[in-house]
C-alpha atoms as a PDB file:
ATOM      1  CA  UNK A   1     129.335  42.223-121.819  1.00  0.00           C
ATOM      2  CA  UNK A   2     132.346  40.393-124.037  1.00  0.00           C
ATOM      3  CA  UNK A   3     131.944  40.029-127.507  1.00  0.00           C
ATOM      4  CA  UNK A   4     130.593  36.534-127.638  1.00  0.00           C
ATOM      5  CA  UNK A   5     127.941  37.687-125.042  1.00  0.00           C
ATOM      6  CA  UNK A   6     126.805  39.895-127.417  1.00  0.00           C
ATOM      7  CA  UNK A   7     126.468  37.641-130.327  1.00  0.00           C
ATOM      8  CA  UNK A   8     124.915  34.927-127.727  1.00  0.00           C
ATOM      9  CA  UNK A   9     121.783  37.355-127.011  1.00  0.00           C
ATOM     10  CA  UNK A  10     121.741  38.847-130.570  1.00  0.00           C
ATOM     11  CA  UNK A  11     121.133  35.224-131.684  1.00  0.00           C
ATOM     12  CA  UNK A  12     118.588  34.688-128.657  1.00  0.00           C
ATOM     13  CA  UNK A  13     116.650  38.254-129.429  1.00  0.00           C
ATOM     14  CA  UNK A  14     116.815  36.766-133.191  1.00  0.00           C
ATOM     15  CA  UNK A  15     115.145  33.418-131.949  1.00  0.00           C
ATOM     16  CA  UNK A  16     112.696  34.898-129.143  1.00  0.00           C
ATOM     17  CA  UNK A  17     109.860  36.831-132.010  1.00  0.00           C
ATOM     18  CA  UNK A  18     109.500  40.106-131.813  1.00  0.00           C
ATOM     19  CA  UNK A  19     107.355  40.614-128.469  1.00  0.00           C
ATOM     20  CA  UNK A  20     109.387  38.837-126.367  1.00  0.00           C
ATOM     21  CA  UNK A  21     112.302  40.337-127.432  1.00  0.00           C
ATOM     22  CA  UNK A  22     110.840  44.164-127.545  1.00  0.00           C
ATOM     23  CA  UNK A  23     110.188  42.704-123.459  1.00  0.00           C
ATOM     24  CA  UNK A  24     113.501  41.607-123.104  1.00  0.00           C
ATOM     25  CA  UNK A  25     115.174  44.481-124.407  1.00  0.00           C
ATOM     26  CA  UNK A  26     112.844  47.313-121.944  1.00  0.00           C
ATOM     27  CA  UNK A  27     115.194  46.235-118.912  1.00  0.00           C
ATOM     28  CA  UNK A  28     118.311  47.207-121.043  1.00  0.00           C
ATOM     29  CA  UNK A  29     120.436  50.039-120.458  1.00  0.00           C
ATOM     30  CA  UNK A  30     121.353  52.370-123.933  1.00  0.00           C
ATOM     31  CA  UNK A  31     124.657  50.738-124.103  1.00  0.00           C
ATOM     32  CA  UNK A  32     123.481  47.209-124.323  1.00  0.00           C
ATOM     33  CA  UNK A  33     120.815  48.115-126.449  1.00  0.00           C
ATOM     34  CA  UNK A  34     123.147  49.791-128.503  1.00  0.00           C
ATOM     35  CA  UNK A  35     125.787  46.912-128.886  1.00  0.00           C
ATOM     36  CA  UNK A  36     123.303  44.084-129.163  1.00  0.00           C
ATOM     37  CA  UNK A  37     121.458  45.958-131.693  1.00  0.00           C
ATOM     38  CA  UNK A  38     124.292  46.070-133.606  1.00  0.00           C
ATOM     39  CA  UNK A  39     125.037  42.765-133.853  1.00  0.00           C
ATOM     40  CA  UNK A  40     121.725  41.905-134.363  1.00  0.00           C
ATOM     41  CA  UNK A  41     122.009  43.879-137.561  1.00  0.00           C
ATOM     42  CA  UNK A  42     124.916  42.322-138.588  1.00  0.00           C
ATOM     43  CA  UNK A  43     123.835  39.018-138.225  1.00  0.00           C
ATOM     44  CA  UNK A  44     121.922  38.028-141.004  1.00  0.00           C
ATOM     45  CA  UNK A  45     121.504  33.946-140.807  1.00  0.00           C
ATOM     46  CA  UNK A  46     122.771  31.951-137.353  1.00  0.00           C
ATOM     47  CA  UNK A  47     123.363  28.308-138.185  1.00  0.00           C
ATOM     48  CA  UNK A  48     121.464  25.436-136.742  1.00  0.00           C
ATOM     49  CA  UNK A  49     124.101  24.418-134.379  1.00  0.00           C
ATOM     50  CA  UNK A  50     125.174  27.712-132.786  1.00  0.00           C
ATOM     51  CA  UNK A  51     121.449  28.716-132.596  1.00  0.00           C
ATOM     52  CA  UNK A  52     120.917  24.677-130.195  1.00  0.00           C
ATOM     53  CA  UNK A  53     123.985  25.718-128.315  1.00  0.00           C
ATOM     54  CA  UNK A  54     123.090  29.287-127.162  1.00  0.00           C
ATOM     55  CA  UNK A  55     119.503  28.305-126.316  1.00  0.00           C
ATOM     56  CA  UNK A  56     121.209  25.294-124.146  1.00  0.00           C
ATOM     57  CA  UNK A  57     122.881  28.384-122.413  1.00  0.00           C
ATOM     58  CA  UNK A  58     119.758  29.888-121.576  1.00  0.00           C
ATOM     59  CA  UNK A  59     118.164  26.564-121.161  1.00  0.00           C
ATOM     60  CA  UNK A  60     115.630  26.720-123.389  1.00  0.00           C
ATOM     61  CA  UNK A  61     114.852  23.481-125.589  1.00  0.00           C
ATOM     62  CA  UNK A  62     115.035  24.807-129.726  1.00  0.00           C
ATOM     63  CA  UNK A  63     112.712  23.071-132.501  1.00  0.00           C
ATOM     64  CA  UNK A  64     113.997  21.486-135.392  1.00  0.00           C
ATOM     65  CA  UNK A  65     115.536  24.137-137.814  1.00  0.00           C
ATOM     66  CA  UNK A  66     118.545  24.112-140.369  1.00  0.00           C
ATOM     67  CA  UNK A  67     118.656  28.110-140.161  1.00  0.00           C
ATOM     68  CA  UNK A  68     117.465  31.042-138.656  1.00  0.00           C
ATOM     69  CA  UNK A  69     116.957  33.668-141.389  1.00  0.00           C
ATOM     70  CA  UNK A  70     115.114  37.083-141.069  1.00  0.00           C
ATOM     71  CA  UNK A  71     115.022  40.114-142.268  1.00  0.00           C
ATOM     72  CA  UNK A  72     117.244  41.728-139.861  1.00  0.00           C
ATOM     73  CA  UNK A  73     116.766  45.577-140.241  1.00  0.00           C
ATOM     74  CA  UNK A  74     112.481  45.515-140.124  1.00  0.00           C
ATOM     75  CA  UNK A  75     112.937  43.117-137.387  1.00  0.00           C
ATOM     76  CA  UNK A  76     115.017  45.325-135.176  1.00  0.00           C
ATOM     77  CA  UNK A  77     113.083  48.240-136.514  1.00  0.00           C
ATOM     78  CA  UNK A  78     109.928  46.817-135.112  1.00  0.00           C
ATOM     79  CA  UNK A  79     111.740  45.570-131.523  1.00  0.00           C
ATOM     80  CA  UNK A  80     113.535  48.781-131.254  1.00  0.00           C
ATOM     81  CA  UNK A  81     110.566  50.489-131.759  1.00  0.00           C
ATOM     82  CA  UNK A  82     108.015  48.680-129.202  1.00  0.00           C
ATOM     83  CA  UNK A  83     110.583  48.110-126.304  1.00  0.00           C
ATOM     84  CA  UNK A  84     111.115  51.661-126.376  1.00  0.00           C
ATOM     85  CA  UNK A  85     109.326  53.979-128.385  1.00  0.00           C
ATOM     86  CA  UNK A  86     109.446  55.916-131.202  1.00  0.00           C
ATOM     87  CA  UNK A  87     111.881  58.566-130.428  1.00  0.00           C
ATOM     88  CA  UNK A  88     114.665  56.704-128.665  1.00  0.00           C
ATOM     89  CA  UNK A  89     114.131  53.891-130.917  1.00  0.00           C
ATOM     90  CA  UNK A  90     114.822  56.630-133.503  1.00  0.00           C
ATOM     91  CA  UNK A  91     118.379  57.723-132.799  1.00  0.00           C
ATOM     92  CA  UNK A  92     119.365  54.245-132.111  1.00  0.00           C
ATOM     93  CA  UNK A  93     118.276  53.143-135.524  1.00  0.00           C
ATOM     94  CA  UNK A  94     119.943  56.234-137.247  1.00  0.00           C
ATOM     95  CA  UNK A  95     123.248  54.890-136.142  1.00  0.00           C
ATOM     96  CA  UNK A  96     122.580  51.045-136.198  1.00  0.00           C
ATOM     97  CA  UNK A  97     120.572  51.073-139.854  1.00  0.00           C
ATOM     98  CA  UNK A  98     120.514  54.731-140.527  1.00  0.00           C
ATOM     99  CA  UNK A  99     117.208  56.111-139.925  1.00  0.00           C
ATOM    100  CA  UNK A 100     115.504  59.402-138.732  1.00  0.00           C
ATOM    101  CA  UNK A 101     117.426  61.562-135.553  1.00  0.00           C
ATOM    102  CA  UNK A 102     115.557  62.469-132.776  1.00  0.00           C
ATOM    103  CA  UNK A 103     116.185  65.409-130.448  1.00  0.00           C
ATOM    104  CA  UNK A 104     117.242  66.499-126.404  1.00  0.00           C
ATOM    105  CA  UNK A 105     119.967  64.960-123.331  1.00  0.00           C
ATOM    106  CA  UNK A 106     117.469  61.904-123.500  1.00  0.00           C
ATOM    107  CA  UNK A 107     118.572  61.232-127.223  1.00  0.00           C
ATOM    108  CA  UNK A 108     122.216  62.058-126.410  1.00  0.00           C
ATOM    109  CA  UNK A 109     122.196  58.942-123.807  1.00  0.00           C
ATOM    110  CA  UNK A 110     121.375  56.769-126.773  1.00  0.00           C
ATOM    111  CA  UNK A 111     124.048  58.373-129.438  1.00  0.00           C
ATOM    112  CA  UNK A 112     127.820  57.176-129.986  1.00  0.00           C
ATOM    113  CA  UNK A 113     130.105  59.428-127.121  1.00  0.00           C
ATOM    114  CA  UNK A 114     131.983  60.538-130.673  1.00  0.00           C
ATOM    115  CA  UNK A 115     128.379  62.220-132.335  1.00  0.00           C
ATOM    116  CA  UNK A 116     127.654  63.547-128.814  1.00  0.00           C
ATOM    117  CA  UNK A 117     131.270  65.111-128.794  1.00  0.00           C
ATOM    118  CA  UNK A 118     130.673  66.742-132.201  1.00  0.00           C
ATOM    119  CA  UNK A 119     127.368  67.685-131.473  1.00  0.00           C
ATOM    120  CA  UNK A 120     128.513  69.895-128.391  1.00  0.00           C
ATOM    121  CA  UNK A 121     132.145  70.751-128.525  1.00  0.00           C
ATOM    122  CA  UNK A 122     131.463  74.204-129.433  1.00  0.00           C
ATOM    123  CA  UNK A 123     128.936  75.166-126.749  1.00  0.00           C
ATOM    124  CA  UNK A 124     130.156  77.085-123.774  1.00  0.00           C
ATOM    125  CA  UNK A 125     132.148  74.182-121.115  1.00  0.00           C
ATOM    126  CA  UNK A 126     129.686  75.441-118.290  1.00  0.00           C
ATOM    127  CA  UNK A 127     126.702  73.957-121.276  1.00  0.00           C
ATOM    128  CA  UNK A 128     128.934  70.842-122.021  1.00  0.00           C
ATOM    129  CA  UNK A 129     129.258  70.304-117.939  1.00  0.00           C
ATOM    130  CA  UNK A 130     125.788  70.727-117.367  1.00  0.00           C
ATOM    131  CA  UNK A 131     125.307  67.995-120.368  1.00  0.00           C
ATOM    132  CA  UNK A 132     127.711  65.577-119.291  1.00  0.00           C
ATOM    133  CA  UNK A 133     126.035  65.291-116.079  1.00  0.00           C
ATOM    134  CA  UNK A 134     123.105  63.823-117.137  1.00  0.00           C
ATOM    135  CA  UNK A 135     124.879  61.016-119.329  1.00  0.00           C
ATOM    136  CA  UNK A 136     125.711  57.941-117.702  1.00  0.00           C
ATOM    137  CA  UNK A 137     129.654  58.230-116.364  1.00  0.00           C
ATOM    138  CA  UNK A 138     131.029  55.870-118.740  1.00  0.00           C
ATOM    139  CA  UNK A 139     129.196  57.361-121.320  1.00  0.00           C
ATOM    140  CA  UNK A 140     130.104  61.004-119.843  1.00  0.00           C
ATOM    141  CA  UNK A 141     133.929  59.852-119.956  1.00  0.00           C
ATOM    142  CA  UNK A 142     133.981  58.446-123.730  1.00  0.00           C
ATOM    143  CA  UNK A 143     132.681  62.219-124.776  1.00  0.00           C
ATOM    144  CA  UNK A 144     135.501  63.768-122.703  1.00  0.00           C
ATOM    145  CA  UNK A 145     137.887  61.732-124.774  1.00  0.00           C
ATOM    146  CA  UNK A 146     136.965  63.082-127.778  1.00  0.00           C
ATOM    147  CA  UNK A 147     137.713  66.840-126.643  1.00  0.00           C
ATOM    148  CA  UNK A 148     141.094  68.434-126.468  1.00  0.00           C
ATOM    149  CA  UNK A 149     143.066  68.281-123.285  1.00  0.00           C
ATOM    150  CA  UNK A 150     142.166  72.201-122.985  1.00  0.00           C
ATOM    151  CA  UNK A 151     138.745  71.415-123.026  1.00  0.00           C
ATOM    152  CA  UNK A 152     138.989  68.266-120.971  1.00  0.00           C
ATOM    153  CA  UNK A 153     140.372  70.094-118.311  1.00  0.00           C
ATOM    154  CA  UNK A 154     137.662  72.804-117.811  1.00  0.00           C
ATOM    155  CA  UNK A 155     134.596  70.297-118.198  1.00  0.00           C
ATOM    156  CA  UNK A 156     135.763  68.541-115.324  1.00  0.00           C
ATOM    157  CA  UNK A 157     136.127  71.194-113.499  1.00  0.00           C
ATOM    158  CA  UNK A 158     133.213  72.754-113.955  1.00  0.00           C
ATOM    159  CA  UNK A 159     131.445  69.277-113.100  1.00  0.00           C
ATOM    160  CA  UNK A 160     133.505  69.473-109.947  1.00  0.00           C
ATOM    161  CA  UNK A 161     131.909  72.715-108.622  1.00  0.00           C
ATOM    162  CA  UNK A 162     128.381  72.353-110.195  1.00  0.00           C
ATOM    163  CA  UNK A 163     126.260  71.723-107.478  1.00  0.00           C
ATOM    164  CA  UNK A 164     122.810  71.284-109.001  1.00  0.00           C
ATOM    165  CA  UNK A 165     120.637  72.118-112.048  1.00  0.00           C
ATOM    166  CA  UNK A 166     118.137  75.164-112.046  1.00  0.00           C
ATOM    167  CA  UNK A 167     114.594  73.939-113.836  1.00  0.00           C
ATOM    168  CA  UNK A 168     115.140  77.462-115.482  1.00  0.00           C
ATOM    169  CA  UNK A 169     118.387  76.306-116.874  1.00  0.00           C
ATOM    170  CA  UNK A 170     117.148  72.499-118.336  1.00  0.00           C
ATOM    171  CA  UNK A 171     114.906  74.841-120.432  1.00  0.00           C
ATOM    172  CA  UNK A 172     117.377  76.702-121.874  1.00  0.00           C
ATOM    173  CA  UNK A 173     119.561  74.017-122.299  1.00  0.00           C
ATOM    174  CA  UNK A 174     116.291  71.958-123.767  1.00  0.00           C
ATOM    175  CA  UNK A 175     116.279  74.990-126.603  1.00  0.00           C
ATOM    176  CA  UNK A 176     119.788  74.002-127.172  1.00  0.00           C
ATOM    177  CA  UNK A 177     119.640  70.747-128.099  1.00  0.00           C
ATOM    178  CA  UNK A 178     115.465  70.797-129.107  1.00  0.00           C
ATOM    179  CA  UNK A 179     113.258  69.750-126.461  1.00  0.00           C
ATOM    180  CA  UNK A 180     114.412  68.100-124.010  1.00  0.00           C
ATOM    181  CA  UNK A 181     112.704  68.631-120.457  1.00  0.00           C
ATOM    182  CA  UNK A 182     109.916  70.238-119.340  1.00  0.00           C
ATOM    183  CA  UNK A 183     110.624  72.458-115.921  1.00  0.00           C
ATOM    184  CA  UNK A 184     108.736  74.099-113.255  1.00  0.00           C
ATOM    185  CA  UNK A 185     110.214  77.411-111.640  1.00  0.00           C
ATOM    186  CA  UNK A 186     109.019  75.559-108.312  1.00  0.00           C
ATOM    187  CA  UNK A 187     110.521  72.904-108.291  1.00  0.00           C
ATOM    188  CA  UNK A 188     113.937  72.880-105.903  1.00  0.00           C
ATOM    189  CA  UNK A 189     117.166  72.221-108.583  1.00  0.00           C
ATOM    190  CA  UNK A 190     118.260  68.727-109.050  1.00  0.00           C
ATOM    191  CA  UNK A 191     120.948  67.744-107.182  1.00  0.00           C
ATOM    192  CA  UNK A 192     123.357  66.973-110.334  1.00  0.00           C
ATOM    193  CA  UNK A 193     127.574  67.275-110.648  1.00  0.00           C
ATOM    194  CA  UNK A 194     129.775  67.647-107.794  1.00  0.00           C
ATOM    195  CA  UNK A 195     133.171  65.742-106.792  1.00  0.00           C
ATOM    196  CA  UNK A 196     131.166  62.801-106.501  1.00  0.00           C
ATOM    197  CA  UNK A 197     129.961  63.075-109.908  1.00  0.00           C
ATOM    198  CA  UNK A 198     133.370  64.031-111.009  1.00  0.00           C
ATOM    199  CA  UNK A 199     135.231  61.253-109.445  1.00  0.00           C
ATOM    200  CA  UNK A 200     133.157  58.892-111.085  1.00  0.00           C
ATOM    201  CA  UNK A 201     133.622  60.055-114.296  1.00  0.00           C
ATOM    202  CA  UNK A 202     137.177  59.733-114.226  1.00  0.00           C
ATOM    203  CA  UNK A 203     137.184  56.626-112.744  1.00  0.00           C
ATOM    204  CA  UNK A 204     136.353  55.891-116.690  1.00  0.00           C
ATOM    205  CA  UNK A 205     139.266  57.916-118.220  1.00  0.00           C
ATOM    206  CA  UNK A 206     142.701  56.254-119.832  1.00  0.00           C
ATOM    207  CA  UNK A 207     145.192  57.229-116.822  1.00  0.00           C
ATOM    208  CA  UNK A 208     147.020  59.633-119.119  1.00  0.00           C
ATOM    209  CA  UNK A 209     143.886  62.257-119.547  1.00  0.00           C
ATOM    210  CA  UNK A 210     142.978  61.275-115.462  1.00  0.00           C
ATOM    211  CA  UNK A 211     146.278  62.073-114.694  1.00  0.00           C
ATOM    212  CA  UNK A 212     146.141  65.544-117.177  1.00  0.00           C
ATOM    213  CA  UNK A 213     142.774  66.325-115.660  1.00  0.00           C
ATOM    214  CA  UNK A 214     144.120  65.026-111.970  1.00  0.00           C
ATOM    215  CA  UNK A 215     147.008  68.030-112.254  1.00  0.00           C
ATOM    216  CA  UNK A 216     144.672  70.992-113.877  1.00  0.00           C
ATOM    217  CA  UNK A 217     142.053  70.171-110.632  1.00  0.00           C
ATOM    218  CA  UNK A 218     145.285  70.699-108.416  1.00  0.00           C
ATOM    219  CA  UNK A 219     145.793  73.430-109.658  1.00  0.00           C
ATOM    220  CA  UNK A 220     142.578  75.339-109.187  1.00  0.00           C
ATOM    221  CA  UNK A 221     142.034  73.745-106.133  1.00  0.00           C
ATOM    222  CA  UNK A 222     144.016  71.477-104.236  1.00  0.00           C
ATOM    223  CA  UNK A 223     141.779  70.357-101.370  1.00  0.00           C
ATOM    224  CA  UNK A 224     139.042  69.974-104.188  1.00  0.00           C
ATOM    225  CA  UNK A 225     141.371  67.339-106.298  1.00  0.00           C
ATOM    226  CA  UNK A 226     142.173  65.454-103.020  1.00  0.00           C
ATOM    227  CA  UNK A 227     138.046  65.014-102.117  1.00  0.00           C
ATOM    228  CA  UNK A 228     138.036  63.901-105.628  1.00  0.00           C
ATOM    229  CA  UNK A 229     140.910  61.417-105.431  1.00  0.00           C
ATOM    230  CA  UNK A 230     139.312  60.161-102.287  1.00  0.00           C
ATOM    231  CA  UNK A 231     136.169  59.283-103.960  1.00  0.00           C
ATOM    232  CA  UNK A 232     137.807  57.486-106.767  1.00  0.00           C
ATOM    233  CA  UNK A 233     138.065  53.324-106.706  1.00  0.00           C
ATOM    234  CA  UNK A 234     141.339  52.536-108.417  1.00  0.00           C
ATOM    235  CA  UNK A 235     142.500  48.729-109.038  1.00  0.00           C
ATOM    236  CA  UNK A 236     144.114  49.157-105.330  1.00  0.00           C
ATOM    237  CA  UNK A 237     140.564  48.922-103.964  1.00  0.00           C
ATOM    238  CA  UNK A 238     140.075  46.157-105.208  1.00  0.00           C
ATOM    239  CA  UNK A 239     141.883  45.071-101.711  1.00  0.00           C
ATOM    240  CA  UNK A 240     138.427  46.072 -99.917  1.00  0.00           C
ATOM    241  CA  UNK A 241     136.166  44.230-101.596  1.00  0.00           C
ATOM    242  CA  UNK A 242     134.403  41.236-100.023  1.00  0.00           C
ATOM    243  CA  UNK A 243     136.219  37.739-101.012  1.00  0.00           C
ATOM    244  CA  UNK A 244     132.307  37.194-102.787  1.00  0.00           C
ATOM    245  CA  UNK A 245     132.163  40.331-104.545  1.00  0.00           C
ATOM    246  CA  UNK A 246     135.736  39.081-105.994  1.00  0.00           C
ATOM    247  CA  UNK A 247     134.260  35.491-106.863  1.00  0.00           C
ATOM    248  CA  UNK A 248     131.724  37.429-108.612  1.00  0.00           C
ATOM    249  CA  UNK A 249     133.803  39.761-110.679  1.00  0.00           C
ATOM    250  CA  UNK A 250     136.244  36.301-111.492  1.00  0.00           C
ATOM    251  CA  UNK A 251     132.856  35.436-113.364  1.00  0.00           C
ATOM    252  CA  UNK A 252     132.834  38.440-115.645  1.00  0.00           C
ATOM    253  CA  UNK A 253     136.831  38.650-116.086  1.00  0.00           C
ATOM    254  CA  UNK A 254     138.640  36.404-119.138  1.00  0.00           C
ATOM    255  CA  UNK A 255     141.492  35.315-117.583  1.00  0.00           C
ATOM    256  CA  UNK A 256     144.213  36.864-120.305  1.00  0.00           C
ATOM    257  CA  UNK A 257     142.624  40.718-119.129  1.00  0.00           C
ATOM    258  CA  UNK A 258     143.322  39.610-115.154  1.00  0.00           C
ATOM    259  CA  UNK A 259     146.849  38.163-115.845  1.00  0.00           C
ATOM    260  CA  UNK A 260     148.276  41.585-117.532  1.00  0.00           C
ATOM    261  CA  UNK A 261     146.005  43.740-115.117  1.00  0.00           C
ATOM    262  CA  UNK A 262     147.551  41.848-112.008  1.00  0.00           C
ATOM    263  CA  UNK A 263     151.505  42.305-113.698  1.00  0.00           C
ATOM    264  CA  UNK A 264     151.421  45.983-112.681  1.00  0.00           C
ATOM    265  CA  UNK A 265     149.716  44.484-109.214  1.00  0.00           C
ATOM    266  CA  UNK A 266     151.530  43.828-105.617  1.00  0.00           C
ATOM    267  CA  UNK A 267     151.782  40.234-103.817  1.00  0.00           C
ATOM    268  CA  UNK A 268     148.597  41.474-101.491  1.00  0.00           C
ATOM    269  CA  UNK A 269     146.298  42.057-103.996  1.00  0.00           C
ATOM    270  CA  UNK A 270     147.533  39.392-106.147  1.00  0.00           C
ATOM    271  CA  UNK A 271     146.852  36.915-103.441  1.00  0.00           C
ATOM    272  CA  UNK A 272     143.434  38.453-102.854  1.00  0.00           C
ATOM    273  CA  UNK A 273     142.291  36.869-106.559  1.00  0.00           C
ATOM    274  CA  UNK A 274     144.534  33.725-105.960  1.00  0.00           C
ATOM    275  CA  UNK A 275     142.508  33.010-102.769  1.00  0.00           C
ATOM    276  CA  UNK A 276     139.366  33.590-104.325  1.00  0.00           C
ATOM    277  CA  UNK A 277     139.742  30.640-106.704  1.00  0.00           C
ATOM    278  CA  UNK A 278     139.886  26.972-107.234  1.00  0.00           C
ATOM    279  CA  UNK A 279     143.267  25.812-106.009  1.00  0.00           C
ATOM    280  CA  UNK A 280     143.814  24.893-109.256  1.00  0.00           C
ATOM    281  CA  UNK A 281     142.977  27.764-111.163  1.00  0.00           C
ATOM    282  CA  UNK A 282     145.208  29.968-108.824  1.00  0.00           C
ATOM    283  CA  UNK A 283     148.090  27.615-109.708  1.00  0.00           C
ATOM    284  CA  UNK A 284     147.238  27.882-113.374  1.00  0.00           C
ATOM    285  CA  UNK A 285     146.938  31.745-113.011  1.00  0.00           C
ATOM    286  CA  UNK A 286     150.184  31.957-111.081  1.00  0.00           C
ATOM    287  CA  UNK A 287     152.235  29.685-113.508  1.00  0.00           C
ATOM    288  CA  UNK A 288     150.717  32.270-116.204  1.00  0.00           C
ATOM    289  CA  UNK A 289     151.809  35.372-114.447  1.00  0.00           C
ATOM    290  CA  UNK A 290     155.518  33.725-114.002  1.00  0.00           C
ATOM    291  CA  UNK A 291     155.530  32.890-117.873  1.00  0.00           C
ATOM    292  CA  UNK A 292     154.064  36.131-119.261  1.00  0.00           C
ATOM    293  CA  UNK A 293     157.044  38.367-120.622  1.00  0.00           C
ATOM    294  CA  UNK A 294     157.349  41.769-119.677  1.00  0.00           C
ATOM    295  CA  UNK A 295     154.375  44.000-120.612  1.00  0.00           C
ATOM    296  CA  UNK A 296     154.071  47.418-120.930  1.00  0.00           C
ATOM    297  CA  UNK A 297     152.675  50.185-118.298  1.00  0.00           C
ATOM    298  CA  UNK A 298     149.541  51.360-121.061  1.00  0.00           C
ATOM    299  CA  UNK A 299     148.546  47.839-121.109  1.00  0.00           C
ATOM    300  CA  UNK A 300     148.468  46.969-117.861  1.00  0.00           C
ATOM    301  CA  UNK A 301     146.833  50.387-117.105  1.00  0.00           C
ATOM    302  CA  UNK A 302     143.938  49.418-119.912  1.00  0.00           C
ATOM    303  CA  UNK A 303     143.359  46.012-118.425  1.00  0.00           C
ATOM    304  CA  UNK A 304     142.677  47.638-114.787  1.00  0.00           C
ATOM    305  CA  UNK A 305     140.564  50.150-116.546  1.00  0.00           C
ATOM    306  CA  UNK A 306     138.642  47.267-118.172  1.00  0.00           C
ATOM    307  CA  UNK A 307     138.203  45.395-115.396  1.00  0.00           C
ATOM    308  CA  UNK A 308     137.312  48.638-112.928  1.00  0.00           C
ATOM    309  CA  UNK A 309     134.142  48.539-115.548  1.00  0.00           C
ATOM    310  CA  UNK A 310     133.158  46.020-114.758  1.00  0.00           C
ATOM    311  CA  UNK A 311     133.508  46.335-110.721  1.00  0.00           C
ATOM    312  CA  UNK A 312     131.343  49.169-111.780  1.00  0.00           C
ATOM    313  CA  UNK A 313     128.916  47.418-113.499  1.00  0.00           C
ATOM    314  CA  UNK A 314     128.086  44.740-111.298  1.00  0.00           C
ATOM    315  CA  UNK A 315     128.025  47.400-108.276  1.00  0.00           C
ATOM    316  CA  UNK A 316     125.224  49.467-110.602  1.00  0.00           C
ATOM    317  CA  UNK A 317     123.612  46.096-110.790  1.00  0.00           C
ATOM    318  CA  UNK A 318     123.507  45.635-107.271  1.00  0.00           C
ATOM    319  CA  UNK A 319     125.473  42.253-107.767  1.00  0.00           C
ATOM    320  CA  UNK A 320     128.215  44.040-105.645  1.00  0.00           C
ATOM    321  CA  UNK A 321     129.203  46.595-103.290  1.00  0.00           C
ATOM    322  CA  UNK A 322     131.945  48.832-103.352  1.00  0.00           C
ATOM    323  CA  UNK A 323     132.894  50.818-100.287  1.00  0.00           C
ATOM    324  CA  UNK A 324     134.907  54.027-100.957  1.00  0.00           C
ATOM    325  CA  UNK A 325     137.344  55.827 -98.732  1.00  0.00           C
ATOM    326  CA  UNK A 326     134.302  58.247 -97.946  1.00  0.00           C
ATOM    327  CA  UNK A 327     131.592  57.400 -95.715  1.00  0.00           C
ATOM    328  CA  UNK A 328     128.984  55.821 -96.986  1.00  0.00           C
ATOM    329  CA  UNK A 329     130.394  55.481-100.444  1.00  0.00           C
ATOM    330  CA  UNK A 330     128.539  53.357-103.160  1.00  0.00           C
ATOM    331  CA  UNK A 331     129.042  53.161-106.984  1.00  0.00           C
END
């Protein structure tokens, strides 16, 4: 979600009332509830004008108004609080208007990946794998850049060679962190971690710490690291997706990100976006890409990143689907 996305459906939750926003809000992940929460605390009166123009967006028809003024922290308090309960709603608040904590991996998914990194650093990296596995990946991958490259290194590859989670060991790990799940020695482990698991996560990680990580996995185990490389989509991939998965992504990507991602790209996937779009806009974008002035590797490198996000994204949402060089392979 860009920026002004966010501050488009802060301004909507702001306009909706509480109920229907608290509604809204259930079908969003911790991230988005997260960012748009934040804005929506930071947003403390949305002019007339801006608040006709987003509800035109969503098609809604607004009443007459010179302002929308609230009091911003109760309000999200109470929506917070109803779309999903006290004790998420809790550790959300603490960050957004500084409120109570709550406790367990559940309340991890909904705290900053540099509190999460603080939080566990010090536990043993077979503790911090077994953690990281239950976070989302991009989530998983923010944490890992907060550790040291030492660190870094082993997390991954414990995630790499975990093959499931004992209900024994979710209880000990629950005591850890204060409640978190409640297990039954019957029940088979949860099939959690793994190069799949692995891959993803770095999929997520600036290229210098995936390539770090990359060279410690080769290490260990070579044939491991390749499985892992195999299940990783890189910008190249972008090659296999459908020509409607790729007018679908155009959607999501501001044009300045896809003209510096696409300087580090070859003719063949160049061509694969150009093809994809109006005639016009391809000429546009390929006058751009002729004009731009050299740009450096990081950059390009971060753009890709970005945009890989949101490949990921939409594929989560089912908007897309992304075939991997495995069989069978969905992100």
């Amino acid at each position: 979600m860009s920026d002004a996305g966010i501050e488009k459906g802060a301004i909507l939750m702001l306009a909706l009332g509480e109920d229907e926003a608290a509604e809204v809000m259930k079908y969003l992940g911790p991230r988005e509830v997260q960012k748009l929460g934040a804005a929506m605390s930071a947003m403390k009166s949305v002019g007339n004008y801006q608040l006709e123009t987003v509800l035109q967006d969503f098609r809604e028809q607004t009443e007459e108004a010179s302002a929308l003024g609230v009091d911003s922290d109760e309000y999200i308090r109470q929506v917070l609080t109803k779309a999903l309960g006290d004790d998420k709603a809790a550790s959300l608040l603490n960050r957004i208007l500084g409120s109570k904590d709550s406790s367990g991996i559940e309340s991890l998914k909904w705290m900053d990946a540099q509190s999460v990194a603080e939080l566990i650093r010090n536990e043993h990296p077979q503790i911090i794998a077994t953690i990281l596995v239950h976070l989302e990946r991009y989530h998983a991958c923010e944490v890992l850049d907060h550790f040291t490259e030492r660190l870094r290194n082993d997390v991954v590859l414990r995630i790499a060679t975990l093959d499931g989670v004992q209900p024994a060991a979710l209880r000990e790990l629950n005591e850890v962190l204060t409640k978190l799940l409640s297990g039954n020695e019957s029940i088979k482990k949860k099939p959690m971690g793994g190069v799949r698991t692995a891959a993803e996560i770095l999929n997520f990680l600036s290229n210098e710490n995936e390539q770090s990580v990359l060279s410690n996995l080769k290490n260990y185990d070579a044939d491991m690291a390749q499985k892992i490389m195999d299940e990783m989509f890189v910008f190249d991939n972008v090659l296999d997706l459908e020509d409607r998965a790729i007018q679908t992504l155009l959607r999501e990507v501001q044009s300045e990100s896809l003209i510096v991602a696409l300087k580090g790209a070859n003719t063949e996937l160049r061509e694969k976006f150009f093809k994809n779009m109006s005639s016009r806009a391809a000429e546009m974008m390929r006058e751009d890409l002729d004009s731009k002035g050299p740009v450096r590797l990081s950059e390009v490198e971060a753009q890709q990143k970005e945009i890989l996000q949101i490949i990921r994204r939409l594929a989560d949402e089912g908007q897309i689907m992304l075939g991997g060089k495995g069989d069978d392979a969905y992100v």
